[in-house]
Protein backbone atom coordinates (compact mmCIF):
# COMPACT_ATOMS: atom_id res chain seq x y z
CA UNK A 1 -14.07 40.13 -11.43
CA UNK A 2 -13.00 39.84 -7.78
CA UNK A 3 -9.77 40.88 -6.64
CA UNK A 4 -7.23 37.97 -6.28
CA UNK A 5 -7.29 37.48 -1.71
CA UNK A 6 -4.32 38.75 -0.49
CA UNK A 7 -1.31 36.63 -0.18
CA UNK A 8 1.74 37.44 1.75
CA UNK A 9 5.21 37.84 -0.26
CA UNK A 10 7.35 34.35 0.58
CA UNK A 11 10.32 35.38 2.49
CA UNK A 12 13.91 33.55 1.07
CA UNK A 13 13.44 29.53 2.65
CA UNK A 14 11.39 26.54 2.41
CA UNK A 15 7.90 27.14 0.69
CA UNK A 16 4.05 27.04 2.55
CA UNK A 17 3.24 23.71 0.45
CA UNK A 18 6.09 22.46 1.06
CA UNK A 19 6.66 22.84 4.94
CA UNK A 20 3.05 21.25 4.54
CA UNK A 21 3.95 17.97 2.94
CA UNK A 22 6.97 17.98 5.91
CA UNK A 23 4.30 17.90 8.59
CA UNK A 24 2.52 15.34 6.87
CA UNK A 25 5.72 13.13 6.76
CA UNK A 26 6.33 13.92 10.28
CA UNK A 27 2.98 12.39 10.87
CA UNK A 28 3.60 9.23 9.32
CA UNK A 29 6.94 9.16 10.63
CA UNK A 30 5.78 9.12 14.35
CA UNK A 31 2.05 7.37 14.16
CA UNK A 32 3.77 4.68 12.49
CA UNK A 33 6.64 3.88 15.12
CA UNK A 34 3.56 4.44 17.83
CA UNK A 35 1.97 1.93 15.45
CA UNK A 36 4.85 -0.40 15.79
CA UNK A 37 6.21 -0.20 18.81
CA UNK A 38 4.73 -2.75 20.42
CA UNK A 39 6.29 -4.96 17.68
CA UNK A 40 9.58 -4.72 19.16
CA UNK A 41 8.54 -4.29 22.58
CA UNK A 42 6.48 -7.46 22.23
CA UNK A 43 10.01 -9.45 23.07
CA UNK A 44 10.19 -8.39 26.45
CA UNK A 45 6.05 -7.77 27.20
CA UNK A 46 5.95 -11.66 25.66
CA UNK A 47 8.13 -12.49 28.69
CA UNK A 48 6.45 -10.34 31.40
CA UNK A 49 2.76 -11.09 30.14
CA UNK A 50 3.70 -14.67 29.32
CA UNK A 51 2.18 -14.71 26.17
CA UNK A 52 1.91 -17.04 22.99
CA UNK A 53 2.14 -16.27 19.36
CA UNK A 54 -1.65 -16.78 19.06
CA UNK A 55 -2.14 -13.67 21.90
CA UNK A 56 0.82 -11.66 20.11
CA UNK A 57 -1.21 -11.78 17.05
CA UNK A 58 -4.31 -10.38 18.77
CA UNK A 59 -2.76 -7.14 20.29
CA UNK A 60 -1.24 -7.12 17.16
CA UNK A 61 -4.04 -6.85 15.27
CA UNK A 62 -6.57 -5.07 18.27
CA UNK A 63 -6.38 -2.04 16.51
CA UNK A 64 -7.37 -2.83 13.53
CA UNK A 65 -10.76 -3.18 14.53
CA UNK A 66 -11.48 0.38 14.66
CA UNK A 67 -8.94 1.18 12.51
CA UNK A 68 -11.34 -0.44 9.67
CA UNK A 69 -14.05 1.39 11.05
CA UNK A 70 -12.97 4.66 10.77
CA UNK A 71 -11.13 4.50 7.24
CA UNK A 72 -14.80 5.16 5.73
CA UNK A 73 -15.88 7.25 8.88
CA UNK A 74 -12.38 9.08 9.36
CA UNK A 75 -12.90 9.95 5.49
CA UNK A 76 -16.03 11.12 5.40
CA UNK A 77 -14.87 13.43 8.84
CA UNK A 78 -12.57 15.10 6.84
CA UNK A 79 -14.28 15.58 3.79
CA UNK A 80 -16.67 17.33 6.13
CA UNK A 81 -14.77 18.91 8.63
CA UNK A 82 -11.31 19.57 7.11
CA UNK A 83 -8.00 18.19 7.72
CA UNK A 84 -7.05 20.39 10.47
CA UNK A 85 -9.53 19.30 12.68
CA UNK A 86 -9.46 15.99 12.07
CA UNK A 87 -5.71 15.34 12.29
CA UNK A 88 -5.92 17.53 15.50
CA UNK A 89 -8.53 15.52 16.97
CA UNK A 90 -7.37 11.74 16.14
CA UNK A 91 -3.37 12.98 17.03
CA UNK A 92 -4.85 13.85 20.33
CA UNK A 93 -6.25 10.35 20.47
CA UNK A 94 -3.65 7.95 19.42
CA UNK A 95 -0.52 10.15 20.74
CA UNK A 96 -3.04 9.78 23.85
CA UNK A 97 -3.28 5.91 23.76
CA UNK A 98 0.42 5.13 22.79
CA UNK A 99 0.96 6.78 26.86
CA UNK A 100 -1.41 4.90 27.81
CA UNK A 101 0.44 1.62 26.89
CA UNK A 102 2.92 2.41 29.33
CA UNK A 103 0.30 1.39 32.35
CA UNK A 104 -0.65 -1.99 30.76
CA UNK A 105 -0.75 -5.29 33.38
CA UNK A 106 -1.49 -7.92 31.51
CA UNK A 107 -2.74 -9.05 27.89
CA UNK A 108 -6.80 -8.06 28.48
CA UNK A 109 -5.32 -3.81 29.44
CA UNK A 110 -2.88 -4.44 26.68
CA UNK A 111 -5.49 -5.09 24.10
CA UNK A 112 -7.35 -2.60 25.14
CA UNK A 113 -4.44 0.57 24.67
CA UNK A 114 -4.05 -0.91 21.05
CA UNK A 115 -8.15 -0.59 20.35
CA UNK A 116 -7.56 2.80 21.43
CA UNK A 117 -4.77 3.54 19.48
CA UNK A 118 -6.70 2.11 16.41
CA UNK A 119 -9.72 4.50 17.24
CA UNK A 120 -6.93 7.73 16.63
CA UNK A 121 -4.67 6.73 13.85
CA UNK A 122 -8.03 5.24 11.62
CA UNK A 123 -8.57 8.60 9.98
CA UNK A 124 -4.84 9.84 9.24
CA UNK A 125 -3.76 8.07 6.09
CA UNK A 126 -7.44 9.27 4.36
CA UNK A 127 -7.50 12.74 6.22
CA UNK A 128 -4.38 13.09 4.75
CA UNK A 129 -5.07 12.27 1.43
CA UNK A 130 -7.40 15.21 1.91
CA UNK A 131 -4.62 17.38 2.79
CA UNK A 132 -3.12 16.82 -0.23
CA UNK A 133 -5.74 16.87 -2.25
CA UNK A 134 -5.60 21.00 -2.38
CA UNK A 135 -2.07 21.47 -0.95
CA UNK A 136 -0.45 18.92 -3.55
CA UNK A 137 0.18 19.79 -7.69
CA UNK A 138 -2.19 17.07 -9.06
CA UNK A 139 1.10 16.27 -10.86
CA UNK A 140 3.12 15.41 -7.89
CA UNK A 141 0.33 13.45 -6.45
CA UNK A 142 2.22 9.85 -6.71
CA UNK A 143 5.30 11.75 -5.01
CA UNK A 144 3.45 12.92 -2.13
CA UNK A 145 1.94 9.41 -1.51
CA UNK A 146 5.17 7.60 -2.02
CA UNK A 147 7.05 10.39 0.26
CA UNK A 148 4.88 10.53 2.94
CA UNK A 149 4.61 7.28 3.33
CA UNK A 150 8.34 6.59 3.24
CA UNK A 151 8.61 8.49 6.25
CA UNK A 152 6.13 6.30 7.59
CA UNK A 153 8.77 3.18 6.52
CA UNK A 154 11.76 5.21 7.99
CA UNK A 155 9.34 5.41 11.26
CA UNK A 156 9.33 1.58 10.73
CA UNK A 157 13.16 1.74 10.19
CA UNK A 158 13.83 3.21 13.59
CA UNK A 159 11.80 1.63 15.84
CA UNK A 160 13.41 -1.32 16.19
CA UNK A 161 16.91 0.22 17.15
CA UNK A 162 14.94 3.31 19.34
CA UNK A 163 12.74 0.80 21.06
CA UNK A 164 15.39 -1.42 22.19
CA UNK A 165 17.46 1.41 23.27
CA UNK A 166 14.89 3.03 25.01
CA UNK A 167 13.76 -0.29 26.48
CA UNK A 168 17.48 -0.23 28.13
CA UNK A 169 17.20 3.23 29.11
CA UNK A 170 13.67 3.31 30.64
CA UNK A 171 11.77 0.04 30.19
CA UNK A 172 9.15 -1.06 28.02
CA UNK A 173 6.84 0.99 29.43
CA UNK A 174 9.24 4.25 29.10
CA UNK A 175 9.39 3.86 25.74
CA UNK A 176 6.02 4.27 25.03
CA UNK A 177 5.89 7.44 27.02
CA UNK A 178 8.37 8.89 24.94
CA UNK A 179 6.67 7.98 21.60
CA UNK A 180 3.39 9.57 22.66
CA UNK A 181 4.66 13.18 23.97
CA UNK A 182 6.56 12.91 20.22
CA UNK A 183 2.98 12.65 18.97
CA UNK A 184 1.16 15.61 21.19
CA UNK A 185 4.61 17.99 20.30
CA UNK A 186 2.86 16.70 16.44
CA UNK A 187 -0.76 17.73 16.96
CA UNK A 188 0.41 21.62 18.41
CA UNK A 189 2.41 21.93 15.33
CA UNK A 190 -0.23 20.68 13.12
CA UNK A 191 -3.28 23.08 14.10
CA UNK A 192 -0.95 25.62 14.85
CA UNK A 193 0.34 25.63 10.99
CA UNK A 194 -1.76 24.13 8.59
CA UNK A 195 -5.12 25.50 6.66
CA UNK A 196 -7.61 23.77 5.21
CA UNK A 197 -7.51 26.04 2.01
CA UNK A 198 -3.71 27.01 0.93
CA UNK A 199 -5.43 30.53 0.22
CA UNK A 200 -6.01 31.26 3.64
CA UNK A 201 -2.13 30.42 4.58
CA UNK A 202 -0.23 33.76 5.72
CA UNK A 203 2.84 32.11 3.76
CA UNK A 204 1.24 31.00 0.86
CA UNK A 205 2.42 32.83 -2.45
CA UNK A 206 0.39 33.66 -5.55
CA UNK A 207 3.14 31.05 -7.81
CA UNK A 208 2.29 28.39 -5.75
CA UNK A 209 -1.63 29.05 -5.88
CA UNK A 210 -1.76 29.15 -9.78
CA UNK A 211 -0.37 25.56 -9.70
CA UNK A 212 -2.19 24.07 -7.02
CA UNK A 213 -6.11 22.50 -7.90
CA UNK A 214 -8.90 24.58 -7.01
CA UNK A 215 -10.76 24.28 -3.73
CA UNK A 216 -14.54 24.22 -4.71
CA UNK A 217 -16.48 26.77 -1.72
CA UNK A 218 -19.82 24.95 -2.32
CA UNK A 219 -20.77 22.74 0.87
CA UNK A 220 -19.43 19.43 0.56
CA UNK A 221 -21.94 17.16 -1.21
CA UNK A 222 -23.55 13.80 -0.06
CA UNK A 223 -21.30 10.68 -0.57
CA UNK A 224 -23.31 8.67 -3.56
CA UNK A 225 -21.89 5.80 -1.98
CA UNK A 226 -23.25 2.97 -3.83
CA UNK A 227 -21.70 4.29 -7.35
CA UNK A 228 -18.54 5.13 -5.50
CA UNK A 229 -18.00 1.78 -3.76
CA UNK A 230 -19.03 0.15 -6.76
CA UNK A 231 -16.35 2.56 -8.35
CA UNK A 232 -13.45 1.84 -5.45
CA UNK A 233 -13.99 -2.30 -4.64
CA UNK A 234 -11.13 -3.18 -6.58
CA UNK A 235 -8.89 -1.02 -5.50
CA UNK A 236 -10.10 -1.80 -2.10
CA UNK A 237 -9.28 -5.64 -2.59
CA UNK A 238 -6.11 -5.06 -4.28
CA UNK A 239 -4.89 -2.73 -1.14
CA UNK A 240 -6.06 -5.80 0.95
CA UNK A 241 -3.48 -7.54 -0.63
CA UNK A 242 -0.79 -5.06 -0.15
CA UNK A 243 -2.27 -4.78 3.85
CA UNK A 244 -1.55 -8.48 3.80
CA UNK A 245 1.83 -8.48 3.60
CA UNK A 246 2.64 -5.06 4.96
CA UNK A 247 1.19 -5.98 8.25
CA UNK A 248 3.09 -9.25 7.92
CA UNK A 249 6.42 -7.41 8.00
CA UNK A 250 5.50 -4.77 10.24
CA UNK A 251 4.05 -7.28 12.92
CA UNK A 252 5.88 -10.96 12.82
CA UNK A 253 9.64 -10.05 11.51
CA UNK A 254 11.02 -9.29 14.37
CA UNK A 255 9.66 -12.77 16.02
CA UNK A 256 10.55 -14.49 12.58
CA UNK A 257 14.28 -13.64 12.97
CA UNK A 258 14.72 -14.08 16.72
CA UNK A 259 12.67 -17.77 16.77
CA UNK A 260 14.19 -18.66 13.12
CA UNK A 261 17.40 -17.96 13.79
CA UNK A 262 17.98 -17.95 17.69
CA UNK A 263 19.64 -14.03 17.79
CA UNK A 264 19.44 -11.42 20.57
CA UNK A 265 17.17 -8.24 20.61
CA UNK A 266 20.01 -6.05 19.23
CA UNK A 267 20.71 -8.17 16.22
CA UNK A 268 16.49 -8.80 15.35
CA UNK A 269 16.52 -4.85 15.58
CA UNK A 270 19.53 -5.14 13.14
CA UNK A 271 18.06 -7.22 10.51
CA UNK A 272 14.63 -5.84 10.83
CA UNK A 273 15.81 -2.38 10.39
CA UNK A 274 17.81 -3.46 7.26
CA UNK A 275 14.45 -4.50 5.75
CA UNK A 276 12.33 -1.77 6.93
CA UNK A 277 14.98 0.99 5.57
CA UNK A 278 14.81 -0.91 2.27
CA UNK A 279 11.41 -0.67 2.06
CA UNK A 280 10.92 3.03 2.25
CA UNK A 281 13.69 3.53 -0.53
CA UNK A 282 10.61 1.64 -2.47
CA UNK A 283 8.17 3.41 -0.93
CA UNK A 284 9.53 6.75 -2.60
CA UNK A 285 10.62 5.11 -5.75
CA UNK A 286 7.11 3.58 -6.33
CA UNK A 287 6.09 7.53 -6.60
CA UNK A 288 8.11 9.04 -8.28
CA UNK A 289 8.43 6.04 -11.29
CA UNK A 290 4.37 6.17 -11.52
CA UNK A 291 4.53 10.22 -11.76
CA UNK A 292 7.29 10.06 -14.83
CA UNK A 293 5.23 7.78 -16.49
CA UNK A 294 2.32 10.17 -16.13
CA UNK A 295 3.79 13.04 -17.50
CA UNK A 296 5.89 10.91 -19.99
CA UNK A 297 2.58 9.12 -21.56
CA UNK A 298 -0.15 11.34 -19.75
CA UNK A 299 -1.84 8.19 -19.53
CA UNK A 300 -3.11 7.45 -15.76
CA UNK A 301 -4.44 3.58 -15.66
CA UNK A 302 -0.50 2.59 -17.45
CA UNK A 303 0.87 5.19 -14.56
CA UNK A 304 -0.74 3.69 -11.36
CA UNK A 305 -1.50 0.29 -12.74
CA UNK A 306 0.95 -0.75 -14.44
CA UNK A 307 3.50 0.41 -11.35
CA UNK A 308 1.36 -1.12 -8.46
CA UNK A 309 1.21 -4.77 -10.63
CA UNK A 310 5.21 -4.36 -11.34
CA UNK A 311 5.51 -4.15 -7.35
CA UNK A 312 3.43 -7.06 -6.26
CA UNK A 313 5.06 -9.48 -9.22
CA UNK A 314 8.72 -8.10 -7.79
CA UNK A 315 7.64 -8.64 -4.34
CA UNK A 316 6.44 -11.96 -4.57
CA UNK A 317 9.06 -13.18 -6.94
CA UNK A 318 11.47 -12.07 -3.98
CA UNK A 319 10.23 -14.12 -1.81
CA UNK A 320 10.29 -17.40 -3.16
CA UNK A 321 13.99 -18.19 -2.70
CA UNK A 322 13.46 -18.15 1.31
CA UNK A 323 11.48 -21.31 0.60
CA UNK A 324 14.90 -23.56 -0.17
CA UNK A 325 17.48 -20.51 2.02
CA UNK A 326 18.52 -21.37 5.45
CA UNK A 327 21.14 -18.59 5.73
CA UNK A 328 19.98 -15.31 8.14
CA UNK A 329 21.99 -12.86 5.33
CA UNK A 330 20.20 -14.56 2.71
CA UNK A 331 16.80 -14.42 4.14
CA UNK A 332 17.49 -11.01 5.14
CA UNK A 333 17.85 -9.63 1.73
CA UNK A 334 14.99 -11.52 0.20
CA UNK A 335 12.69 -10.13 2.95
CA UNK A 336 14.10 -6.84 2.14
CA UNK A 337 14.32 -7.23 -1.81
CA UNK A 338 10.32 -7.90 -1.10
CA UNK A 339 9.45 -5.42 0.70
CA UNK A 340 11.34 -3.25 -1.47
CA UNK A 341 8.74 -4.13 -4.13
CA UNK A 342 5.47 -4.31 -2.23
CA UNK A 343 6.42 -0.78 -1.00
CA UNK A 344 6.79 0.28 -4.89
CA UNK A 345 3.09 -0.28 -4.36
CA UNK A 346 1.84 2.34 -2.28
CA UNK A 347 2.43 5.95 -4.12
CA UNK A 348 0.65 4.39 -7.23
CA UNK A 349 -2.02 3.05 -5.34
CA UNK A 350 -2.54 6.08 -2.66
CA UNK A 351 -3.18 8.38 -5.82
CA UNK A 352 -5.93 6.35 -7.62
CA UNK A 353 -8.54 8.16 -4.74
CA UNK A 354 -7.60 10.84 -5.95
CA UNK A 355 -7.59 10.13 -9.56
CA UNK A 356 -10.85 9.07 -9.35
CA UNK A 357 -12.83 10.97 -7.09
CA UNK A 358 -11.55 14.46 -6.35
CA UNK A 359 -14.26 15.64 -4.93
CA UNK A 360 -14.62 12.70 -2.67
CA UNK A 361 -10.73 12.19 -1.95
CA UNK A 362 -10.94 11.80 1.73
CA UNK A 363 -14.20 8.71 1.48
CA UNK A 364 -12.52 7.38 -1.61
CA UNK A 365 -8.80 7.12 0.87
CA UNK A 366 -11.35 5.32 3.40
CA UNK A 367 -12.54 2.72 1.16
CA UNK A 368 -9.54 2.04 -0.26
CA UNK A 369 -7.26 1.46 2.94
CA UNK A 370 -9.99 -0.58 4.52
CA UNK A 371 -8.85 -3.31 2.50
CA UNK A 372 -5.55 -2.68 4.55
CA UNK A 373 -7.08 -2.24 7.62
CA UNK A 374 -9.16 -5.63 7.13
CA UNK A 375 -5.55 -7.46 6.54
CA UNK A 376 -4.02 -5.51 9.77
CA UNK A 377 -6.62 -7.63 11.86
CA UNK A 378 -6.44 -10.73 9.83
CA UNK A 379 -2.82 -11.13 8.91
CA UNK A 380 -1.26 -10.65 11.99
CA UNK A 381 -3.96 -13.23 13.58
CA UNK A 382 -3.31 -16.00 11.18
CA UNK A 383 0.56 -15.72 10.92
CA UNK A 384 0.52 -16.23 14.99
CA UNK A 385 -1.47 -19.06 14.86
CA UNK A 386 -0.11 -20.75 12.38
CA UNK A 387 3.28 -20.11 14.00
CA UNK A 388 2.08 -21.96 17.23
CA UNK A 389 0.04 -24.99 15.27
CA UNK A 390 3.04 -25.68 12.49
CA UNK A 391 6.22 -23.99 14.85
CA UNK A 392 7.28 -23.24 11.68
CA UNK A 393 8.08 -19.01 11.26
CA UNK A 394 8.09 -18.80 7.61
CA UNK A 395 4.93 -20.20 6.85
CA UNK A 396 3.30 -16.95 7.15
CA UNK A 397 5.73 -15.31 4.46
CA UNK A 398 4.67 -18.70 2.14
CA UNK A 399 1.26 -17.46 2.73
CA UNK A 400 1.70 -14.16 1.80
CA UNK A 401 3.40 -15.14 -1.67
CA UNK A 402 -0.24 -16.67 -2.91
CA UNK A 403 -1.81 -12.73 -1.26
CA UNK A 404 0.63 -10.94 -3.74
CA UNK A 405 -0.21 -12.66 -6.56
CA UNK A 406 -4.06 -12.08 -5.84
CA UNK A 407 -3.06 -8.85 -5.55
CA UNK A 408 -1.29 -8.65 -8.99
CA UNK A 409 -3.77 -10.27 -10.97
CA UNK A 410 -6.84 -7.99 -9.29
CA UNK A 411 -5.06 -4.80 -9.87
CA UNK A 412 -5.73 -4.75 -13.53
CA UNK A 413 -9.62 -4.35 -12.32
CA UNK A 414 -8.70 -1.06 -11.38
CA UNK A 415 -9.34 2.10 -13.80
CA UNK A 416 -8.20 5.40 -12.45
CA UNK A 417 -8.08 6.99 -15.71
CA UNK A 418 -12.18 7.33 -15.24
CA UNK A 419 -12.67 10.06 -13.29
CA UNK A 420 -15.66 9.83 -10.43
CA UNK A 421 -17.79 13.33 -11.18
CA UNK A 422 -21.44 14.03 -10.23
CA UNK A 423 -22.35 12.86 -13.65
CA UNK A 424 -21.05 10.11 -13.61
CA UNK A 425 -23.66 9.05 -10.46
CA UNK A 426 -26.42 8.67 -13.41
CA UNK A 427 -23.83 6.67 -15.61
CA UNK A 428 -23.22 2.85 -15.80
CA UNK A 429 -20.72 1.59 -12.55
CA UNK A 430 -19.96 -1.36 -14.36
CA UNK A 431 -15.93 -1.62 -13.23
CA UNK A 432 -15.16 -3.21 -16.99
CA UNK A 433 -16.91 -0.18 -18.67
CA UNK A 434 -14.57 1.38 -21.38
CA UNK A 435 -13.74 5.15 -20.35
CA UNK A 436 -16.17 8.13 -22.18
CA UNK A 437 -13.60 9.86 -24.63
């Protein structure tokens, strides 16, 4: 037998794997507030550029258009290339495009920074999943999804009180600037620290490697895609309807409270931060209640099901008071109670990839948050026009209720505890098919 590779004794502090899953947070953290920036900076460009709801909606949702196209191509990248790389590569694009924003004249240039953007933060959330995929315990899979992307809710947190104050400090335009050196200071970090396999970290330890999966050294294999999309559609549809609202919040709140309710840019900041900090509470909750449940019942489909379908029926039950409520505090904490809820959502959901197809993590992450992507372009679209036909700003949230429940009932078509392996190509991909024992 081989001698075990060398491994460097851990000095007294924070742990390799878990300085990792810090970068990784720090990722989400700041892609997402480059994300949503323009959000809360919309209330003064909306002014400059003189623009409607209808043309909010569309730089909006501009980069979602390559944002769905490289879920499935950023996925595949990474399965083939390795996380390092790829995170390098797309930081360097959308930390890129986010300063680019700053030089915008009008709606058309506008548009075209947030295609941009879309191009570089496409493959994160699946090259990520990649990451994790050999740097994560398979056991603490639901707690990396749900922590990581809590930072990317506390990134949605802040931005509403650091764009505003940065918007007094140096203009719109400033604040942009800022966000984007934030992201290259990210990508030098990144490449600087991270390896593709834990064993060829400097600070990894032999404790950590026992617990951590196994990276296979045979070249990556060909993506059967038709068994694996057959495998992944209804997780991909059920993610849509998570995208749905998620995109709702992240995009029209801000407008919703300052048209609803007549307030300044300092108190919309103030409410929408309420909800967004509320949210990523959920966000980590969602993981860590799916992963006791796991090791509780050791069964997977009650772990990640049975969690994501509690969070869309509390999410859309929360909403359906701000139907009859008039009152800003009231609205405020239904709005937060539901996203709260549809946050619960996304650790549950972000470890079903890998649940079901180890070996093709990174594709699997692709399929599944195009169905996000899809809603980034479509949600945001449809809540500003139907804002400017109806002038009424909770329509959209109405709308979203009947998405949830979509998104309830289809998540029971979704069976993680069947694993995706090479034999299973050969085998039946009938979604309904009971598991092999």
């Amino acid at each position: 037998m081989a001698p075990a590779p060398a491994t460097a004794v851990r000095p007294a502090g924070i742990s390799a794997t878990t300085k990792v899953l810090w970068l990784l947070c720090a990722m989400y953290f700041i892609s997402y507030i480059a994300r949503q920036n323009v959000s809360t900076a919309i209330i003064g460009i909306r002014t400059e550029f003189n623009l409607s709801n209808t043309q909010a909606g569309l730089i909006f949702s501009a980069f979602g258009y390559p944002y769905l196209l490289f879920q499935i191509i950023g996925g595949v990248t990474a399965d083939r290339f390795g996380p390092r790389t790829t995170l390098f590569v797309s930081g360097l694009i959308w930390a890129g495009a986010t300063v680019l924003t700053s030089v915008a004249w009008d709606f058309y240039s506008l548009f075209f920074a947030r295609i941009l953007l879309g191009f570089g933060v496409g493959a994160t959330l699946p090259t990520a999943t990649r990451a994790m995929q050999y740097w994560v315990e398979s056991r603490k899979r639901g707690f990396a999804q749900g922590i990581t992307h809590a930072f990317s809710r506390l990134g949605n947190a802040v931005t509403p009180a650091l764009i505003v104050g940065l918007m007094a400090i140096v203009t719109w335009r400033g604040s942009f600037v800022v966000v984007g050196l934030a992201g290259f200071v990210w990508v030098a970090l990144w490449y600087w620290y991270f390896r593709d396999d834990p064993k060829d970290h400097p600070a990894i330890t032999p404790q950590e490697l026992a617990v951590l999966p196994q990276r296979s050294n045979r070249p990556a294999p060909a993506v059967p895609w038709s068994p694996l999309i057959a495998r992944m559609w209804p997780v991909t549809l059920t993610y849509f309807c998570y995208g749905w609202c998620l995109w709702l919040y992240l995009s029209f709140l801000l407008i919703f409270f300052k048209d609803r309710f007549t307030l300044s840019a300092a108190e919309t900041a103030f409410f929408a931060t309420i909800v967004y900090t509320v949210g990523a509470i959920g966000n980590t909750i969602g993981g860590v209640v799916s992963d006791r449940i796991l090791r509780a019942t050791n069964n997977v489909r009650l772990a990640r099901v049975g969690a994501a379908v509690f969070g869309f029926v509390g999410a859309l039950l929360s909403l359906l008071p701000i139907l009859e409520a008039h009152d800003k505090v009231v609205v405020a904490v239904c709005l937060s109670a539901g996203f709260f809820f549809a946050e619960m959502v996304i650790g549950p959901m972000w470890a079903i990839p890998m649940d079901i197809a180890p070996r093709y993590s990174g594709t699997a992450s692709g399929l599944m948050n195009s169905g996000s992507a899809l809603a980034a372009i479509l949600s945001p679209v449809v809540a500003g026009l139907v804002t400017d036909w109806t002038h009424d700003p909770q329509l959209p949230f109405v709308i979203a209720i009947g998405v949830l429940t979509l998104g309830a009932a289809s998540a029971f078509l979704m069976h993680p505890e069947r694993q995706f392996t090479e034999q299973a190509v050969t085998a039946s991909p009938l979604v309904g098919a009971a598991p092999s024992q």
